[in-house]
PDB file of N, CA and C in Angstrom:
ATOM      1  N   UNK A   1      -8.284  -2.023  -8.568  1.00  0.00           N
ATOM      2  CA  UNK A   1      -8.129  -3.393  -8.126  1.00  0.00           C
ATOM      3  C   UNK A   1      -7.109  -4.086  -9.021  1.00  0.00           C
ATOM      4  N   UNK A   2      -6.086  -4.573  -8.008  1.00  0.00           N
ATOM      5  CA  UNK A   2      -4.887  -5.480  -9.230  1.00  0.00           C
ATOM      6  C   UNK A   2      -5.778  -6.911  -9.492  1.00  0.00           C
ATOM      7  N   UNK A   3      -5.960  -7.661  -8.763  1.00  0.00           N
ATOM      8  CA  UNK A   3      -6.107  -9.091  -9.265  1.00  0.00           C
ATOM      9  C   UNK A   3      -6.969  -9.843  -7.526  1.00  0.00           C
ATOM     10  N   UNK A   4      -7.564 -11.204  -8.414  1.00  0.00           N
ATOM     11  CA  UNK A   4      -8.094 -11.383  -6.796  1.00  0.00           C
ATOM     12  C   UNK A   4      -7.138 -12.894  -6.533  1.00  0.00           C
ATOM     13  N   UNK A   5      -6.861 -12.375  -5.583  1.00  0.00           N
ATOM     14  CA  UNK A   5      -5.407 -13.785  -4.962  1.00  0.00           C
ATOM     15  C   UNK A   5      -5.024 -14.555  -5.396  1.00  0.00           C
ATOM     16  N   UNK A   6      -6.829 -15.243  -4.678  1.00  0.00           N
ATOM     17  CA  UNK A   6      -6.797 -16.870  -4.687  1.00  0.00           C
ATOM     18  C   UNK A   6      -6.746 -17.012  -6.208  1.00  0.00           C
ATOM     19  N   UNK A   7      -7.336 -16.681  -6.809  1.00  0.00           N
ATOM     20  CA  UNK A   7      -7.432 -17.276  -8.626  1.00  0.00           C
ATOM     21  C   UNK A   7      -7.220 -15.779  -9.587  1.00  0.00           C
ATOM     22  N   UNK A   8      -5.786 -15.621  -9.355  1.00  0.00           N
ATOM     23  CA  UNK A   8      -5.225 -14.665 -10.692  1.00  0.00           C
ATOM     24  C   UNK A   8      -6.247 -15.017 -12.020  1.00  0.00           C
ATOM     25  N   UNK A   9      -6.428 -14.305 -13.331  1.00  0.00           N
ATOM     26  CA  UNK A   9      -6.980 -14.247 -14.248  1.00  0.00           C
ATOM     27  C   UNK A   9      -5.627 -14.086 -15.078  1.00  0.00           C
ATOM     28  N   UNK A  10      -5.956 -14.475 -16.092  1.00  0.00           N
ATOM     29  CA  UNK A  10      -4.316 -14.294 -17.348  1.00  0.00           C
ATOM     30  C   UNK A  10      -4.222 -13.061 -17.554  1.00  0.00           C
ATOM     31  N   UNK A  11      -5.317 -12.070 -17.337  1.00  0.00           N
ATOM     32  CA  UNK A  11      -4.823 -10.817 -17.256  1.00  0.00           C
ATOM     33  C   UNK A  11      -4.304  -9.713 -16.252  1.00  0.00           C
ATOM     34  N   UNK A  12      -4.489 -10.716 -15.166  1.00  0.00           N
ATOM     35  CA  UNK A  12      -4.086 -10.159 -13.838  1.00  0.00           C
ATOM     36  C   UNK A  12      -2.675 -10.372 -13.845  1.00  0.00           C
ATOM     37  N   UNK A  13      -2.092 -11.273 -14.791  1.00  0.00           N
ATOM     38  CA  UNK A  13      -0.246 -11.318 -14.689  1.00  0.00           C
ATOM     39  C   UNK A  13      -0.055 -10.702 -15.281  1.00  0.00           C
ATOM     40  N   UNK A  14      -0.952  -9.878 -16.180  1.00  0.00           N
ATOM     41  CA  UNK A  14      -0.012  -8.767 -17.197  1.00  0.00           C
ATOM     42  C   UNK A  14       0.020  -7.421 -16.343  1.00  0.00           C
ATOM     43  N   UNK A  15      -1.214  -7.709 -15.240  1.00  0.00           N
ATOM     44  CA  UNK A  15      -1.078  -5.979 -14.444  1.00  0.00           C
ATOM     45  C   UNK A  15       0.025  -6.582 -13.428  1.00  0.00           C
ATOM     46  N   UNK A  16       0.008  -7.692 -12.903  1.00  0.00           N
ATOM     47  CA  UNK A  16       1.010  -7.523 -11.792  1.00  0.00           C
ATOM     48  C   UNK A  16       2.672  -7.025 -12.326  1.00  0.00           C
ATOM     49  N   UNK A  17       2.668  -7.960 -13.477  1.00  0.00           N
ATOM     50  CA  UNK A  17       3.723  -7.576 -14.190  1.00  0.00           C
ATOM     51  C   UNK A  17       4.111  -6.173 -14.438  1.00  0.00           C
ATOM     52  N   UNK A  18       2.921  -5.452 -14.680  1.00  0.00           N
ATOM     53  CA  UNK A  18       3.379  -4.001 -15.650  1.00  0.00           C
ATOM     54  C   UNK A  18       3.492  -2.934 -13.965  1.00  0.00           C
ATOM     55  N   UNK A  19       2.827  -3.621 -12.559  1.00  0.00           N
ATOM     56  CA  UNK A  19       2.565  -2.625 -11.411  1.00  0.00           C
ATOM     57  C   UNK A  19       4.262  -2.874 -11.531  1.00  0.00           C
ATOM     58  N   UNK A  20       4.484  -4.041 -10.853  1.00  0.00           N
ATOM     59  CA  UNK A  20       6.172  -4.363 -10.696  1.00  0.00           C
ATOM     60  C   UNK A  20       7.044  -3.732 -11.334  1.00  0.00           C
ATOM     61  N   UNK A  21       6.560  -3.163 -12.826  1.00  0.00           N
ATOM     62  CA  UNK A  21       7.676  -2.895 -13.882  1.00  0.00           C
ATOM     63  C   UNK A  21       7.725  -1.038 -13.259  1.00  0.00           C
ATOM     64  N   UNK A  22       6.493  -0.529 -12.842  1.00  0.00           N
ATOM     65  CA  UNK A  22       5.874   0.999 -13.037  1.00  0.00           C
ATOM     66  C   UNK A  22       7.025   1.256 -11.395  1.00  0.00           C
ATOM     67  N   UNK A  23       6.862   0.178 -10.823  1.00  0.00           N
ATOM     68  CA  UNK A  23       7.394   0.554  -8.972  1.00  0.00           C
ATOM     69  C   UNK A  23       8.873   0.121  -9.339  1.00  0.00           C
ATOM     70  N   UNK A  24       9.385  -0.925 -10.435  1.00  0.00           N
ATOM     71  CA  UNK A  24      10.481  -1.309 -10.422  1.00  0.00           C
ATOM     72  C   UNK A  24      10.696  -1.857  -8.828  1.00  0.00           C
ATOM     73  N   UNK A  25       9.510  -2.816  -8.713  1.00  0.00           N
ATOM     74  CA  UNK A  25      10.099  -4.236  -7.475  1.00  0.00           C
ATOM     75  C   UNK A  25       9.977  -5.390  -8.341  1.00  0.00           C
ATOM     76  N   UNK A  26      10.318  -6.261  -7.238  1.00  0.00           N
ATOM     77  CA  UNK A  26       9.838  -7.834  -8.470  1.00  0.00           C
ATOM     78  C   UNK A  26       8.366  -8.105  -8.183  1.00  0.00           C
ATOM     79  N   UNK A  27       8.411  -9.740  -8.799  1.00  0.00           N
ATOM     80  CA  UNK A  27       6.975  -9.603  -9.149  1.00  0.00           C
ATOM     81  C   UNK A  27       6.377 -10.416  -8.006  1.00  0.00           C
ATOM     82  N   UNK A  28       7.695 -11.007  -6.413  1.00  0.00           N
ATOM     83  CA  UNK A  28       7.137 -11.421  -5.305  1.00  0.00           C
ATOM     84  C   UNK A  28       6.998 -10.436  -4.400  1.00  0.00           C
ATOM     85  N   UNK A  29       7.512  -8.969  -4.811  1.00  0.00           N
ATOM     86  CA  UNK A  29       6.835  -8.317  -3.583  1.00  0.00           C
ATOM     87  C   UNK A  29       5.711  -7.659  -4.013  1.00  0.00           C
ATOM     88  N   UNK A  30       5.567  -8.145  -5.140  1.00  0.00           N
ATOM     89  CA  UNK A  30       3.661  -7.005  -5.472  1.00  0.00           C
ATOM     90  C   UNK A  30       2.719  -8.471  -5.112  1.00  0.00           C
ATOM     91  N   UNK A  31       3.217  -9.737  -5.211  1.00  0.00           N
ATOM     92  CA  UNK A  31       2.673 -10.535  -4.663  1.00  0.00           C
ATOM     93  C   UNK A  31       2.092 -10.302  -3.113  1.00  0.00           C
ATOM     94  N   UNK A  32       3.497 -10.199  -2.530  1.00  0.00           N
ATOM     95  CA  UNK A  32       3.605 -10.011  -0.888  1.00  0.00           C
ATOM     96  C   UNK A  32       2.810  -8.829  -0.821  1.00  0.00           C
ATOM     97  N   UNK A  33       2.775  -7.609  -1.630  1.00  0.00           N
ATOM     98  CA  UNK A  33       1.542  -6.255  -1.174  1.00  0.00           C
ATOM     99  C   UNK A  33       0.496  -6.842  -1.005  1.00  0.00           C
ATOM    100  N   UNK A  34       0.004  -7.746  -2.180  1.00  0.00           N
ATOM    101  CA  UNK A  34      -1.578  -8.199  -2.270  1.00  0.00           C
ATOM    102  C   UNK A  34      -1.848  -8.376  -0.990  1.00  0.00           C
ATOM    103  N   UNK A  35      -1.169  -9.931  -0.846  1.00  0.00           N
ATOM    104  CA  UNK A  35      -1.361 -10.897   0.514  1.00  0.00           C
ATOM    105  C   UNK A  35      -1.471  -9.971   1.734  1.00  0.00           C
ATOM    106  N   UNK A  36      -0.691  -8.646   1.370  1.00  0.00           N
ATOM    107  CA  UNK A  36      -0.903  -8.184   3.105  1.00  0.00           C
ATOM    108  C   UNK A  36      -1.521  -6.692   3.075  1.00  0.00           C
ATOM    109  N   UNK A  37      -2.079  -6.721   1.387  1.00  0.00           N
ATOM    110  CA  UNK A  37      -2.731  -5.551   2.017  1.00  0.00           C
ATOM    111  C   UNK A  37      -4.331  -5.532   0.733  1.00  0.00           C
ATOM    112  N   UNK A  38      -4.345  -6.146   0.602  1.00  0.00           N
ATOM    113  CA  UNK A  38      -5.253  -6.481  -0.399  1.00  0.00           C
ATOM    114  C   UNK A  38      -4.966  -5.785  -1.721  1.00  0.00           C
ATOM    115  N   UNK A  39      -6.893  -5.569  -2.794  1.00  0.00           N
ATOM    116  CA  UNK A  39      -6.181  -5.286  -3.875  1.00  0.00           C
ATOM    117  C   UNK A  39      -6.747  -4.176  -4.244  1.00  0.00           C
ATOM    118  N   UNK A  40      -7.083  -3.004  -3.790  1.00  0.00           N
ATOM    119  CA  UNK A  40      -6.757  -1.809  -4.020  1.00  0.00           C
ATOM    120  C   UNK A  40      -5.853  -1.069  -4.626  1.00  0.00           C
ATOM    121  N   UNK A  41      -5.864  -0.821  -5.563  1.00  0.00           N
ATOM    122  CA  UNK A  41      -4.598  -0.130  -6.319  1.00  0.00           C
ATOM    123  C   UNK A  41      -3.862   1.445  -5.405  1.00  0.00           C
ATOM    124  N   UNK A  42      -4.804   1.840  -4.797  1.00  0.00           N
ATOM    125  CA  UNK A  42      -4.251   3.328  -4.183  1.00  0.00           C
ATOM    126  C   UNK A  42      -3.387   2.706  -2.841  1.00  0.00           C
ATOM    127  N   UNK A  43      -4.031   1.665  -2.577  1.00  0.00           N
ATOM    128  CA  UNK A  43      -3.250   1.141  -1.174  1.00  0.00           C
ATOM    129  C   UNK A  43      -1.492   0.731  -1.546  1.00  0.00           C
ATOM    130  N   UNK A  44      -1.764  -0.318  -2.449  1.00  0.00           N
ATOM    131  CA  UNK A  44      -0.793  -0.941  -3.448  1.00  0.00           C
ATOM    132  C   UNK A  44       0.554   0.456  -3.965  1.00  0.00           C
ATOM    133  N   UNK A  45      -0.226   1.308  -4.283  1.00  0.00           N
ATOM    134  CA  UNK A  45       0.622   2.191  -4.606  1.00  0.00           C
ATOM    135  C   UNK A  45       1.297   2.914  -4.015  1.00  0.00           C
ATOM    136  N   UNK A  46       0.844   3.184  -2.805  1.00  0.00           N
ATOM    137  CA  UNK A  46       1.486   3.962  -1.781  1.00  0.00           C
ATOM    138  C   UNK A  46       2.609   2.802  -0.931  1.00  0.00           C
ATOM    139  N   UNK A  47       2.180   1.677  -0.740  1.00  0.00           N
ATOM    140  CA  UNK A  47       3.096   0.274  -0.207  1.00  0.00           C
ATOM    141  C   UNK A  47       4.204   0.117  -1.103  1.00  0.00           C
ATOM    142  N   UNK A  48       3.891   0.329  -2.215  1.00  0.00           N
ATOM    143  CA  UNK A  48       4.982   0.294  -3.519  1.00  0.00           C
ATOM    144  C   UNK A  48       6.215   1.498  -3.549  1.00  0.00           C
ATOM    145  N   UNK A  49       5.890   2.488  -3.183  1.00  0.00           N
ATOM    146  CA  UNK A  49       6.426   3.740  -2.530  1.00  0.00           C
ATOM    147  C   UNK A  49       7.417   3.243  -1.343  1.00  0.00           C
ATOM    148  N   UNK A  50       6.745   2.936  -0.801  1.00  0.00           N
ATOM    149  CA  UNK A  50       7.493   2.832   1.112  1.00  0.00           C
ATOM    150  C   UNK A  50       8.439   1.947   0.947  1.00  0.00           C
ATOM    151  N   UNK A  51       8.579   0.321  -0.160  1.00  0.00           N
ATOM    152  CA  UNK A  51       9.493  -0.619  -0.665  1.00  0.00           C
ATOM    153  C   UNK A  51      10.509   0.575  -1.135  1.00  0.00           C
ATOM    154  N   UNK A  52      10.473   1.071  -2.310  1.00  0.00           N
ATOM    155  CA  UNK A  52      11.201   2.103  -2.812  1.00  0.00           C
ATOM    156  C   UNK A  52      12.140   2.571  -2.201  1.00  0.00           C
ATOM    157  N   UNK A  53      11.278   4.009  -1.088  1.00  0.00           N
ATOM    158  CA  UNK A  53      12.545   4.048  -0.419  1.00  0.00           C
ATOM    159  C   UNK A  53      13.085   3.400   0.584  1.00  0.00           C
ATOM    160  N   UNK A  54      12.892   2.478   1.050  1.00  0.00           N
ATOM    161  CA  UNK A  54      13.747   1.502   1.755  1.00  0.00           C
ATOM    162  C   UNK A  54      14.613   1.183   1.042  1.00  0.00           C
ATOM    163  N   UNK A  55      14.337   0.617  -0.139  1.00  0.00           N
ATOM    164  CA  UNK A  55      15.330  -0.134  -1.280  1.00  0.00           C
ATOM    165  C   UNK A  55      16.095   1.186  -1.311  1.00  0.00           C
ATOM    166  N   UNK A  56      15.816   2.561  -1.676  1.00  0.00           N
ATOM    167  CA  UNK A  56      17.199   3.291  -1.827  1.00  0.00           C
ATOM    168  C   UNK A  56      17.849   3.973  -0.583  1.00  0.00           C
ATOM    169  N   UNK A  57      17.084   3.880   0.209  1.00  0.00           N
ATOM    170  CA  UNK A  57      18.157   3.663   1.075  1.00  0.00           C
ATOM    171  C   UNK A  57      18.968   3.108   1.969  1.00  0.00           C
ATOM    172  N   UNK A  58      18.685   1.882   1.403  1.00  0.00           N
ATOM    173  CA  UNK A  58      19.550   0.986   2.023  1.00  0.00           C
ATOM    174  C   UNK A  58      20.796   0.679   0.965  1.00  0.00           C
ATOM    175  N   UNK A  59      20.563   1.059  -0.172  1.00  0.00           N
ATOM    176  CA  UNK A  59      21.531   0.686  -1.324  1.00  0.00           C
ATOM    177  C   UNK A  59      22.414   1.974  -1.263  1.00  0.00           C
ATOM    178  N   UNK A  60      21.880   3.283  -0.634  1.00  0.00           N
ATOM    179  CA  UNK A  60      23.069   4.669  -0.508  1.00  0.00           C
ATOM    180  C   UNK A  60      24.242   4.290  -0.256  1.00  0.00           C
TER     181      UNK A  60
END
């Protein structure tokens, strides 16, 4: 579990921060994962993936 939405915890910005840093997205699309896919980390991670390669290949 990353964080719960509505009311982040001060330590929930250090995981969103460090997921963002691990996927290398920013820190509004691990926002935008939450919002649309909740907070499951295995879900999150695989959504974090699929950004990825879009991002590289659209930058080829």
């Amino acid at each position: 579990m990353i964080c719960d939405v509505g009311r982040p915890s001060s330590g929930d910005h250090y995981e969103i921060r460090d997921f963002a840093h691990e996927f290398d997205i920013a820190l509004g699309q691990v926002h935008d994962l939450i919002r649309r896919h909740g907070d499951d980390r295995a879900t999150l991670e695989r959504e974090a993936r699929k950004l990825k390669r879009i991002s590289r290949s659209t930058n080829a």
